[in-house]
C-alpha atoms as a PDB file:
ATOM      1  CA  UNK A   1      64.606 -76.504 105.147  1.00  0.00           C
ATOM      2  CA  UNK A   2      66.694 -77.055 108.372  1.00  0.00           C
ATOM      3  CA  UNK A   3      65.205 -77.579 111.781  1.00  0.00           C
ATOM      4  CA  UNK A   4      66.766 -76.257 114.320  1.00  0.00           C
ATOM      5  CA  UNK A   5      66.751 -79.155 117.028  1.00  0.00           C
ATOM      6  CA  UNK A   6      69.120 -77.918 119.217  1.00  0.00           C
ATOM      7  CA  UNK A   7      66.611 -74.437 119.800  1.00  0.00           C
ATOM      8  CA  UNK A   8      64.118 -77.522 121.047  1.00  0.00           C
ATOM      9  CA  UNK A   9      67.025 -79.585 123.426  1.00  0.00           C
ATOM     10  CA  UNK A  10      68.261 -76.707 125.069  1.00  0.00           C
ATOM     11  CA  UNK A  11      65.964 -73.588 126.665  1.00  0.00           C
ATOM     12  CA  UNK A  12      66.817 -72.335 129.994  1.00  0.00           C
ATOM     13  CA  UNK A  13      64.308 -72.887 132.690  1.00  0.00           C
ATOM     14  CA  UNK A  14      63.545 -69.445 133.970  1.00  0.00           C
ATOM     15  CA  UNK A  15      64.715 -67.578 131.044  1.00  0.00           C
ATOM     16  CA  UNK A  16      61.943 -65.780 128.825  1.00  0.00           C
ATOM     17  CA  UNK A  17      64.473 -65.418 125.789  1.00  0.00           C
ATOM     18  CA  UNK A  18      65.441 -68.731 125.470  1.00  0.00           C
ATOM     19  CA  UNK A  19      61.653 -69.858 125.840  1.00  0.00           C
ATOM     20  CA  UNK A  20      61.161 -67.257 123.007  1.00  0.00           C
ATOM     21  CA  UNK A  21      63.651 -68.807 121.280  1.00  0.00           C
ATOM     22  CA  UNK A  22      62.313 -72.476 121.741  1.00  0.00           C
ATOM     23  CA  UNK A  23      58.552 -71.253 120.837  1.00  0.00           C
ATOM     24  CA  UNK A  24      59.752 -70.013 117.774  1.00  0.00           C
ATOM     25  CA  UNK A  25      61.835 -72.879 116.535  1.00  0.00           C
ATOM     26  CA  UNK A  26      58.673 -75.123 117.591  1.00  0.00           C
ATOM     27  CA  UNK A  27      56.598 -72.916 115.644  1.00  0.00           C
ATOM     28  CA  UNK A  28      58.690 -73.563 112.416  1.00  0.00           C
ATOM     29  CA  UNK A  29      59.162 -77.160 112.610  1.00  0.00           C
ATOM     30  CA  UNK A  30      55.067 -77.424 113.389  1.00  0.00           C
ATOM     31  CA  UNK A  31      54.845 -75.850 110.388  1.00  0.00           C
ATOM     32  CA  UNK A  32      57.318 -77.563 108.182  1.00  0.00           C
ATOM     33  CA  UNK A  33      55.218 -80.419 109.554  1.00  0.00           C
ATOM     34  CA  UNK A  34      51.924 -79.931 108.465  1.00  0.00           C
ATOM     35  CA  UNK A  35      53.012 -78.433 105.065  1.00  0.00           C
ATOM     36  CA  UNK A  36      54.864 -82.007 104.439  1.00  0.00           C
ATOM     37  CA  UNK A  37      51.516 -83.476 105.397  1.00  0.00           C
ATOM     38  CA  UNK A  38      48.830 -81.353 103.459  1.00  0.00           C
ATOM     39  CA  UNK A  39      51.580 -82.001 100.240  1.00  0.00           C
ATOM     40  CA  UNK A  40      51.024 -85.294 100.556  1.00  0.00           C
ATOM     41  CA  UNK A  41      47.475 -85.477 101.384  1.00  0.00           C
ATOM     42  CA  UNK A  42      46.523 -85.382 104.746  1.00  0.00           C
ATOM     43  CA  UNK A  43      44.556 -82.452 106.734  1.00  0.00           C
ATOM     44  CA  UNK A  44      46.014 -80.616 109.205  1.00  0.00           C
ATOM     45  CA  UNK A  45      44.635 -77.933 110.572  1.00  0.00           C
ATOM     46  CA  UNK A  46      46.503 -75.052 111.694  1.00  0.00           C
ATOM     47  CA  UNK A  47      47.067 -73.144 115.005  1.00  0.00           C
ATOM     48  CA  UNK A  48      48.613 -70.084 115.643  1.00  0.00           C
ATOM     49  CA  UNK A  49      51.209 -71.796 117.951  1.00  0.00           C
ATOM     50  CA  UNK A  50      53.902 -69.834 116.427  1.00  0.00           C
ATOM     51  CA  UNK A  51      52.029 -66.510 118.145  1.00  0.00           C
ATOM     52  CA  UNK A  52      52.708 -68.439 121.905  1.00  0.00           C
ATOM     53  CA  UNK A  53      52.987 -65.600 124.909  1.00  0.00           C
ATOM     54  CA  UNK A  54      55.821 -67.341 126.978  1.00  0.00           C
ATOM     55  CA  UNK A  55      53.816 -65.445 129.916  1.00  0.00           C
ATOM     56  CA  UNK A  56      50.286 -67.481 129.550  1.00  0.00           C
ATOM     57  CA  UNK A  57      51.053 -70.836 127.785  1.00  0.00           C
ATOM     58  CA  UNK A  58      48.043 -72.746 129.012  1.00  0.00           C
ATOM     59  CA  UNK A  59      46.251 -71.926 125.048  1.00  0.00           C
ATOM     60  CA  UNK A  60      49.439 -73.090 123.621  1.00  0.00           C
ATOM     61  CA  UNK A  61      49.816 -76.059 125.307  1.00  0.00           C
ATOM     62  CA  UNK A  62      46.407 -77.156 124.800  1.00  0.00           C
ATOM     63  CA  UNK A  63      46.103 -76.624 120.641  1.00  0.00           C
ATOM     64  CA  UNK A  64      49.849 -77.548 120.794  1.00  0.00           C
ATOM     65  CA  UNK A  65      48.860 -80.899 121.931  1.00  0.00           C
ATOM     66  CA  UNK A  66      45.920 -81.133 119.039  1.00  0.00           C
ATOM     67  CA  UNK A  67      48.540 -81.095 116.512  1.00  0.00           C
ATOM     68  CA  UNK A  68      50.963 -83.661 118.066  1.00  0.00           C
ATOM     69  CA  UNK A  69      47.728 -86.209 118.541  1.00  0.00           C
ATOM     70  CA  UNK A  70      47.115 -85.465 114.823  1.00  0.00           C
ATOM     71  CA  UNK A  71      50.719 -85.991 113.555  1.00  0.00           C
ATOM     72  CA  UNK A  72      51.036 -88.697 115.621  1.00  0.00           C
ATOM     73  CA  UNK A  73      47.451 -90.344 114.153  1.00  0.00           C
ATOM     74  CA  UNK A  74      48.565 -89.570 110.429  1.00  0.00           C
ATOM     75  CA  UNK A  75      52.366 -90.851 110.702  1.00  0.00           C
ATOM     76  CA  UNK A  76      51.412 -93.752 112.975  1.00  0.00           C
ATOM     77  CA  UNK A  77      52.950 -93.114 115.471  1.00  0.00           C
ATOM     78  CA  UNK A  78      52.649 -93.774 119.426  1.00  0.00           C
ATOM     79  CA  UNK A  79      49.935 -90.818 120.655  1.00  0.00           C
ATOM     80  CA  UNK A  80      52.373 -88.460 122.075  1.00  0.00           C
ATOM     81  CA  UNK A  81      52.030 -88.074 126.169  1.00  0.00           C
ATOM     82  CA  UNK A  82      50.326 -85.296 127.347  1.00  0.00           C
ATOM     83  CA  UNK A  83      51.848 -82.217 126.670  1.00  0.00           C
ATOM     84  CA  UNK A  84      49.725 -80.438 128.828  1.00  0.00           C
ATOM     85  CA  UNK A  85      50.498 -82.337 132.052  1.00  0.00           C
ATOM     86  CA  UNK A  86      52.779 -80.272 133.643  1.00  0.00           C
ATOM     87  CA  UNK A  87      53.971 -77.111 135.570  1.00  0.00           C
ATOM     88  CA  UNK A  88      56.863 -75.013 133.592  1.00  0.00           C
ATOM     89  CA  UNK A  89      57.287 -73.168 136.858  1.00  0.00           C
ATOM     90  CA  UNK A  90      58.911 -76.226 138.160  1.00  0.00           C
ATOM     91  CA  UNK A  91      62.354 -76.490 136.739  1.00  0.00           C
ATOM     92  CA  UNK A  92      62.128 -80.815 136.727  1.00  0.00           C
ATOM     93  CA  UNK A  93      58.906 -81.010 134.885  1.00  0.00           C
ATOM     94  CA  UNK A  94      60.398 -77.912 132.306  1.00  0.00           C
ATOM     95  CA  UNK A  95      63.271 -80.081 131.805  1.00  0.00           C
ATOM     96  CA  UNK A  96      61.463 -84.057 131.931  1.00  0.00           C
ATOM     97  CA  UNK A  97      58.607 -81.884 129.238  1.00  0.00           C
ATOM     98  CA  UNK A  98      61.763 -80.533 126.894  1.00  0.00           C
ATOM     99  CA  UNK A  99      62.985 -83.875 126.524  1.00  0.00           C
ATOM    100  CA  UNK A 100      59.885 -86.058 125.539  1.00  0.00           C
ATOM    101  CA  UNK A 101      59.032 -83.336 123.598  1.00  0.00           C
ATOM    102  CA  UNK A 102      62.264 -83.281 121.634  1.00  0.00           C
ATOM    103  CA  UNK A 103      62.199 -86.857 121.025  1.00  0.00           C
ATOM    104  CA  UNK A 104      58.324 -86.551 119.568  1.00  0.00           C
ATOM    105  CA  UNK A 105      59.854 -83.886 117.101  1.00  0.00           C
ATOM    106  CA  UNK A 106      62.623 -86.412 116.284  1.00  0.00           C
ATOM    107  CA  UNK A 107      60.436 -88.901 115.783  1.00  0.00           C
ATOM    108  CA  UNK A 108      57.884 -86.997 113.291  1.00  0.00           C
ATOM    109  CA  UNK A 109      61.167 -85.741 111.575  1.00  0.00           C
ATOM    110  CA  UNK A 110      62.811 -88.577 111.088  1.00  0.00           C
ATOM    111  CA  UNK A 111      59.403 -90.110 109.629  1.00  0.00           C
ATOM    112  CA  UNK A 112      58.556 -87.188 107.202  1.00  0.00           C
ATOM    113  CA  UNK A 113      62.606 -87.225 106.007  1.00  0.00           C
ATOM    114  CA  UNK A 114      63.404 -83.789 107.102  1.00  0.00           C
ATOM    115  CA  UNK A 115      65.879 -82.592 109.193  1.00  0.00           C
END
């Protein structure tokens, strides 16, 4: 399996396609993820962040950040920062978010061996 970590790096502030786009790819590598995880072991439960209405992303944001603090807790790593502290209809917080949020996915990548 091949995540997509370019779909993560680059969607367009203000355009609904390529936030479709980045939802999805999120979606997939959350679930890559947690599949690595629960083969090895550990719990993880699931949310339907894959289902995410680029329209109302408050819900998504909220049980999206449940499953970073629980990757973060089983891989050790640093407790990601809060994904839910911000405004995506400001283009500099869409942008600063995208790129600590990449670099989380990096991180849990890089320590499950997938890329």
């Amino acid at each position: 399996m091949s995540l997509n970590m370019d779909a993560l790096a680059t969607p367009i502030f203000g355009e609904p396609d390529s936030l479709r786009d980045f939802l999805f790819e999120n979606g997939i590598q959350h679930q890559v993820f947690s599949e690595r995880l629960t083969d090895a072991g550990f719990f993880v439960p699931r949310y339907p962040i894959i289902d995410a209405d680029p329209q109302d992303l408050d819900d998504w944001l909220q049980i999206h950040q449940l499953e970073h603090q629980r990757f973060a807790t089983i891989l050790n790593l640093n407790d990601p920062f809060n994904l839910l502290d911000l405004d995506f209809n400001q283009e500099d917080d869409f942008y600063d978010w995208v790129n600590s949020h990449l670099l989380i996915h990096e991180q849990i990548a890089n320590r499950l061996g997938v890329t």
